[in-house]
C-alpha atoms as a PDB file:
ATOM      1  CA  UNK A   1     224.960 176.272  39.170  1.00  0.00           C
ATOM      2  CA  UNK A   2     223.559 173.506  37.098  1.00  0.00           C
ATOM      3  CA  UNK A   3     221.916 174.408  33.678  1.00  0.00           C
ATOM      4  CA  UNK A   4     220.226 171.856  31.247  1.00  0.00           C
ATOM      5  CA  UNK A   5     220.573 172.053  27.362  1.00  0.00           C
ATOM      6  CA  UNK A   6     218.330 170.267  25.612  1.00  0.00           C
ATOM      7  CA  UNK A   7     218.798 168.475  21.814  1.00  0.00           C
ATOM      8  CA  UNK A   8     215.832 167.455  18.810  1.00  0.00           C
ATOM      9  CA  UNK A   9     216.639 164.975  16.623  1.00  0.00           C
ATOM     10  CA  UNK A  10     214.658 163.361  14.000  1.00  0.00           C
ATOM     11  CA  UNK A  11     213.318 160.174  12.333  1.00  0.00           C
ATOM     12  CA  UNK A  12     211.018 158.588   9.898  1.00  0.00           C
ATOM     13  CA  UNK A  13     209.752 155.079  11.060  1.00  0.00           C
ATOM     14  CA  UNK A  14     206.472 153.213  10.784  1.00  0.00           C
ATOM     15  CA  UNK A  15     204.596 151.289  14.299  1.00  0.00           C
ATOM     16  CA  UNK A  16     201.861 148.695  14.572  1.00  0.00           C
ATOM     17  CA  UNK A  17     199.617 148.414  18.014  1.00  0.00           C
ATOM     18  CA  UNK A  18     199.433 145.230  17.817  1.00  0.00           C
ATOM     19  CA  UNK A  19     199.399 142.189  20.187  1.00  0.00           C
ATOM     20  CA  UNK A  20     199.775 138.580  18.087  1.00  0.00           C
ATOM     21  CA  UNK A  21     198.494 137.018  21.926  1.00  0.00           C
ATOM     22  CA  UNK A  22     194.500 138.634  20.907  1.00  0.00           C
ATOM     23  CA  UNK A  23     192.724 138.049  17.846  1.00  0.00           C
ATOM     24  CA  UNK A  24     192.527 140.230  14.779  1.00  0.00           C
ATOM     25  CA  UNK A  25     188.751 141.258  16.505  1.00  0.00           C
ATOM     26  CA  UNK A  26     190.497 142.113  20.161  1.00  0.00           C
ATOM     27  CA  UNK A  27     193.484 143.989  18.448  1.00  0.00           C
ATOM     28  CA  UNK A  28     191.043 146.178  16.257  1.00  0.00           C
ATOM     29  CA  UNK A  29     188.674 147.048  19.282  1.00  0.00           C
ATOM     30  CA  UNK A  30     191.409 148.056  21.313  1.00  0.00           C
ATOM     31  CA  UNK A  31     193.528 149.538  18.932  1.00  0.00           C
ATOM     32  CA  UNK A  32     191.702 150.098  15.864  1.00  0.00           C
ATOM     33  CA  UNK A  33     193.076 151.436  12.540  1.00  0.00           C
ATOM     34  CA  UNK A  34     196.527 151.750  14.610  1.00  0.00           C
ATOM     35  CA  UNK A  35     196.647 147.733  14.326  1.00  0.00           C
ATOM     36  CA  UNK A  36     196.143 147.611  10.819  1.00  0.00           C
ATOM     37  CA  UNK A  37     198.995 145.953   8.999  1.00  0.00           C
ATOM     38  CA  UNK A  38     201.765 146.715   7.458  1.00  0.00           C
ATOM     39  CA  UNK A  39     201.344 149.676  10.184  1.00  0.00           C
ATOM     40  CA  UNK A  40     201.383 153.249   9.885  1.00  0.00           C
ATOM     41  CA  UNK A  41     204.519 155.832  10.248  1.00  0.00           C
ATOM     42  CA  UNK A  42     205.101 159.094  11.659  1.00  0.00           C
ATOM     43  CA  UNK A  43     207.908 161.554  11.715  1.00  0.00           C
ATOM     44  CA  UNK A  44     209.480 161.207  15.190  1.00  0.00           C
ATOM     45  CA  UNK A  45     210.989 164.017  16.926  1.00  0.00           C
ATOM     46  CA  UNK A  46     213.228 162.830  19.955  1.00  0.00           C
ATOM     47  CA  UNK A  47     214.484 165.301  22.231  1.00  0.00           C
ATOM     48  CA  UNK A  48     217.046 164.893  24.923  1.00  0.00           C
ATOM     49  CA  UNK A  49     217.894 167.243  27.483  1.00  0.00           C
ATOM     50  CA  UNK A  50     220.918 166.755  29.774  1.00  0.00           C
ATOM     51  CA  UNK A  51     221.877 169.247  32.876  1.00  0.00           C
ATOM     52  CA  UNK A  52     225.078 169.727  34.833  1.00  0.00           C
ATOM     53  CA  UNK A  53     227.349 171.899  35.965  1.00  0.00           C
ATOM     54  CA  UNK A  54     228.702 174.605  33.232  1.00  0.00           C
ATOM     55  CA  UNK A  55     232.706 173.874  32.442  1.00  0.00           C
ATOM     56  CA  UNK A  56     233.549 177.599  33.685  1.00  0.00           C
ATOM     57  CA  UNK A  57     236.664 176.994  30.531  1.00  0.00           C
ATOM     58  CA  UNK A  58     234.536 175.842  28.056  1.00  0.00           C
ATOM     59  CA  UNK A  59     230.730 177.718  28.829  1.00  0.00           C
ATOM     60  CA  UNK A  60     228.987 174.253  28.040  1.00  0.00           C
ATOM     61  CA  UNK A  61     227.137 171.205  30.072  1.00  0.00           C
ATOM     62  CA  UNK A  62     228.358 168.763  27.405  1.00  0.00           C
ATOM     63  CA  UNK A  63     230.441 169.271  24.185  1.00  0.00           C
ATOM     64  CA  UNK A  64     227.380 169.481  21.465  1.00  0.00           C
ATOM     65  CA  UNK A  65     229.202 167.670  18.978  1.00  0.00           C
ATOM     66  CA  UNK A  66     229.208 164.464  22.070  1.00  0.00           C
ATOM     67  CA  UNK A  67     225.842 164.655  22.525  1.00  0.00           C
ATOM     68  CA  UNK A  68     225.220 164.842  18.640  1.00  0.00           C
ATOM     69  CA  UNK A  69     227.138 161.795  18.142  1.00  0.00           C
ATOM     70  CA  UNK A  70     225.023 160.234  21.018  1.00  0.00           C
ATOM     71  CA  UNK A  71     222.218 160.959  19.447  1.00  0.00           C
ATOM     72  CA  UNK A  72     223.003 159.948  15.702  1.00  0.00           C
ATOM     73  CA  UNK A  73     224.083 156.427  16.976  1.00  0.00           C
ATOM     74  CA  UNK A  74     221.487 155.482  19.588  1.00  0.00           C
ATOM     75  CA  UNK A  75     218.306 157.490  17.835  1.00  0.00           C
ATOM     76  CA  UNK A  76     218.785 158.381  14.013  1.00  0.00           C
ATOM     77  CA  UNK A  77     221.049 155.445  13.141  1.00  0.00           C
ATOM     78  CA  UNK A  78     219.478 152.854  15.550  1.00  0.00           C
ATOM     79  CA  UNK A  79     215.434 153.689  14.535  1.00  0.00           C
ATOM     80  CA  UNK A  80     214.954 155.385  11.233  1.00  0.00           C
ATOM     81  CA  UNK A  81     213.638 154.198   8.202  1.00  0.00           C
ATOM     82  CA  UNK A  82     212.850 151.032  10.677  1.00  0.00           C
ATOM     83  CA  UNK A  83     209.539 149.303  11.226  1.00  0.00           C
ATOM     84  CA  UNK A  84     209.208 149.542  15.577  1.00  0.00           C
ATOM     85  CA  UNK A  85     207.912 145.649  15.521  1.00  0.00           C
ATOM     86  CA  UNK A  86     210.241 144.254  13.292  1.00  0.00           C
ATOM     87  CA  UNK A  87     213.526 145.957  13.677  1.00  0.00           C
ATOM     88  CA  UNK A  88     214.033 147.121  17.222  1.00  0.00           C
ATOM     89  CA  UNK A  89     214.605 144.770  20.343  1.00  0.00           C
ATOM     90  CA  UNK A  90     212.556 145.048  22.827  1.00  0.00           C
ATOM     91  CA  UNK A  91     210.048 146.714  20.916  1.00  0.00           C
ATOM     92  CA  UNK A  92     209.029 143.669  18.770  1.00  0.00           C
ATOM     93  CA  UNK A  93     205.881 141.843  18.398  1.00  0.00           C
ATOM     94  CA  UNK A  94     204.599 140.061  21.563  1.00  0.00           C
ATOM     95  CA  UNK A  95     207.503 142.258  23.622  1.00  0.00           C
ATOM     96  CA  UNK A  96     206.225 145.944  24.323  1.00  0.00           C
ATOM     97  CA  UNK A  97     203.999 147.678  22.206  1.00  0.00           C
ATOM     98  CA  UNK A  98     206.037 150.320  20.322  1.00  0.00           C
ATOM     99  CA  UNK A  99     204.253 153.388  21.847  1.00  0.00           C
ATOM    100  CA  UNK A 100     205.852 156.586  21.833  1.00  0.00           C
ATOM    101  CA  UNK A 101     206.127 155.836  26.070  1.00  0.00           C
ATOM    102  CA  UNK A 102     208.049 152.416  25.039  1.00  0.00           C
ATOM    103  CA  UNK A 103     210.247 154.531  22.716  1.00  0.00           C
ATOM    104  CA  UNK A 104     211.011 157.301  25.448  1.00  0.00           C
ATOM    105  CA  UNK A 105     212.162 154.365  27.938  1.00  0.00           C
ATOM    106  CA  UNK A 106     214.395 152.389  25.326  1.00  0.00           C
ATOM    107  CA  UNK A 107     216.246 156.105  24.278  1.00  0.00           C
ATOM    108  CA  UNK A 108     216.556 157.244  27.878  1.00  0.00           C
ATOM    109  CA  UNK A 109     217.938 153.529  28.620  1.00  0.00           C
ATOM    110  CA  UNK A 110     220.160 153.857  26.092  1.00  0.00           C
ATOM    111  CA  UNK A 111     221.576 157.483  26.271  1.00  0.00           C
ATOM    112  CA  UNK A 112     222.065 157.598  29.888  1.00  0.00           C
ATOM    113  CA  UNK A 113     224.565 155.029  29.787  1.00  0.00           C
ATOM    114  CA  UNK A 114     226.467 157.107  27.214  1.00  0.00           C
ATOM    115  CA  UNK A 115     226.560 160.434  29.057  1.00  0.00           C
ATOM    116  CA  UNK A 116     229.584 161.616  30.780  1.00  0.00           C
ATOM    117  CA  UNK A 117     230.754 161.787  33.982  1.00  0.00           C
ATOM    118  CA  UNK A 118     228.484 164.769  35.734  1.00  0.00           C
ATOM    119  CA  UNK A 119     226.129 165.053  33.522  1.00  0.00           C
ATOM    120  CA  UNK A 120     222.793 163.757  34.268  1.00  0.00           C
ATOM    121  CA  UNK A 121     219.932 162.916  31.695  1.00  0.00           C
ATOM    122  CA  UNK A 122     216.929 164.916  32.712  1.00  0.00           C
ATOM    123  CA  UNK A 123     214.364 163.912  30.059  1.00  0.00           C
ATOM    124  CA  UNK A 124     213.963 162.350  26.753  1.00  0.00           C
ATOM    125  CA  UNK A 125     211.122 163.112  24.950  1.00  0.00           C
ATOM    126  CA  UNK A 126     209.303 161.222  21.835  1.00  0.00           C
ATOM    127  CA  UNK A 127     207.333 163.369  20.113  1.00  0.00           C
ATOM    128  CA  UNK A 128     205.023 161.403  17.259  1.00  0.00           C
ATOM    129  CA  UNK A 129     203.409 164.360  16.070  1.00  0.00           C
ATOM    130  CA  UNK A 130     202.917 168.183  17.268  1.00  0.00           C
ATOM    131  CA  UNK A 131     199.326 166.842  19.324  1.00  0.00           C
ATOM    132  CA  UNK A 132     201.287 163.435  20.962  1.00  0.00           C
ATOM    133  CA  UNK A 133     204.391 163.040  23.153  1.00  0.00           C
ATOM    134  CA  UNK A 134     205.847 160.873  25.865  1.00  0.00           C
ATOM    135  CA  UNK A 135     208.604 162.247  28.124  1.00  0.00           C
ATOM    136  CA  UNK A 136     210.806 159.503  30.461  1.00  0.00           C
ATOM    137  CA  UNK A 137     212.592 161.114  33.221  1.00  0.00           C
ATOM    138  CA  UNK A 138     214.022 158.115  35.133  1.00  0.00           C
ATOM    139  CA  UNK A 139     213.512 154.521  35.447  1.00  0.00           C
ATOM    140  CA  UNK A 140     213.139 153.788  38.963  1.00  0.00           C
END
């Protein structure tokens, strides 16, 4: 029987919708305060759920403190107290609009690679406030 646990983590960091390809006009009709610099931040929640089979030894999908260490390197170390545009690949200016879908995609990216064999990442969700989330449940 497969069961899926699911883990919150959080983080501080500050975003800009912003494209440097438009002008100042085209980026505040689109996107308006949002594109305002230096940007504005939000307190990220990022939650990860992974499924598998239960270790019939052990009563776990996944040893917690794995999955915690997962999520300390590739979430909490990797994006807080960072500015989206400046400090995070992929996520810079004129690359992908940091967008809490963008963000969803990079983390599931990133912690899928990490996860051990037979255990499958079902969903990572960013959360940018209690009225605004993106979940990613694949990339194909």
């Amino acid at each position: 029987m497969a069961v899926s646990l699911t883990r919150t983590a959080g983080f501080h960091a500050v975003h800009r919708l912003y494209r440097p390809d438009w002008t100042e006009a085209r980026n505040r009709e689109v996107f308006g305060p949002l594109s305002d610099p230096p940007g504005h931040p939000h307190d990220y929640r990022c939650a990860v759920t992974v499924s598998g089979p239960v270790d019939g030894r052990m009563g776990m999908v996944m040893d917690l403190v794995e999955l915690d260490r997962i999520l300390q390197e590739e979430v909490v170390a990797r994006l807080h107290g960072k500015h989206l545009n400046e400090h995070v690949p992929g996520l810079a200016y004129g690359q992908m609009l940091p967008t809490c879908e963008a963000l969803a995609m990079d983390v599931y990216r990133r912690i899928a690679a990490r996860l051990p064999r037979g255990v499958t990442l079902e969903r990572v969700r960013i959360m940018e406030d209690p009225t605004l989330y993106a979940d990613c449940t694949g990339l194909g």
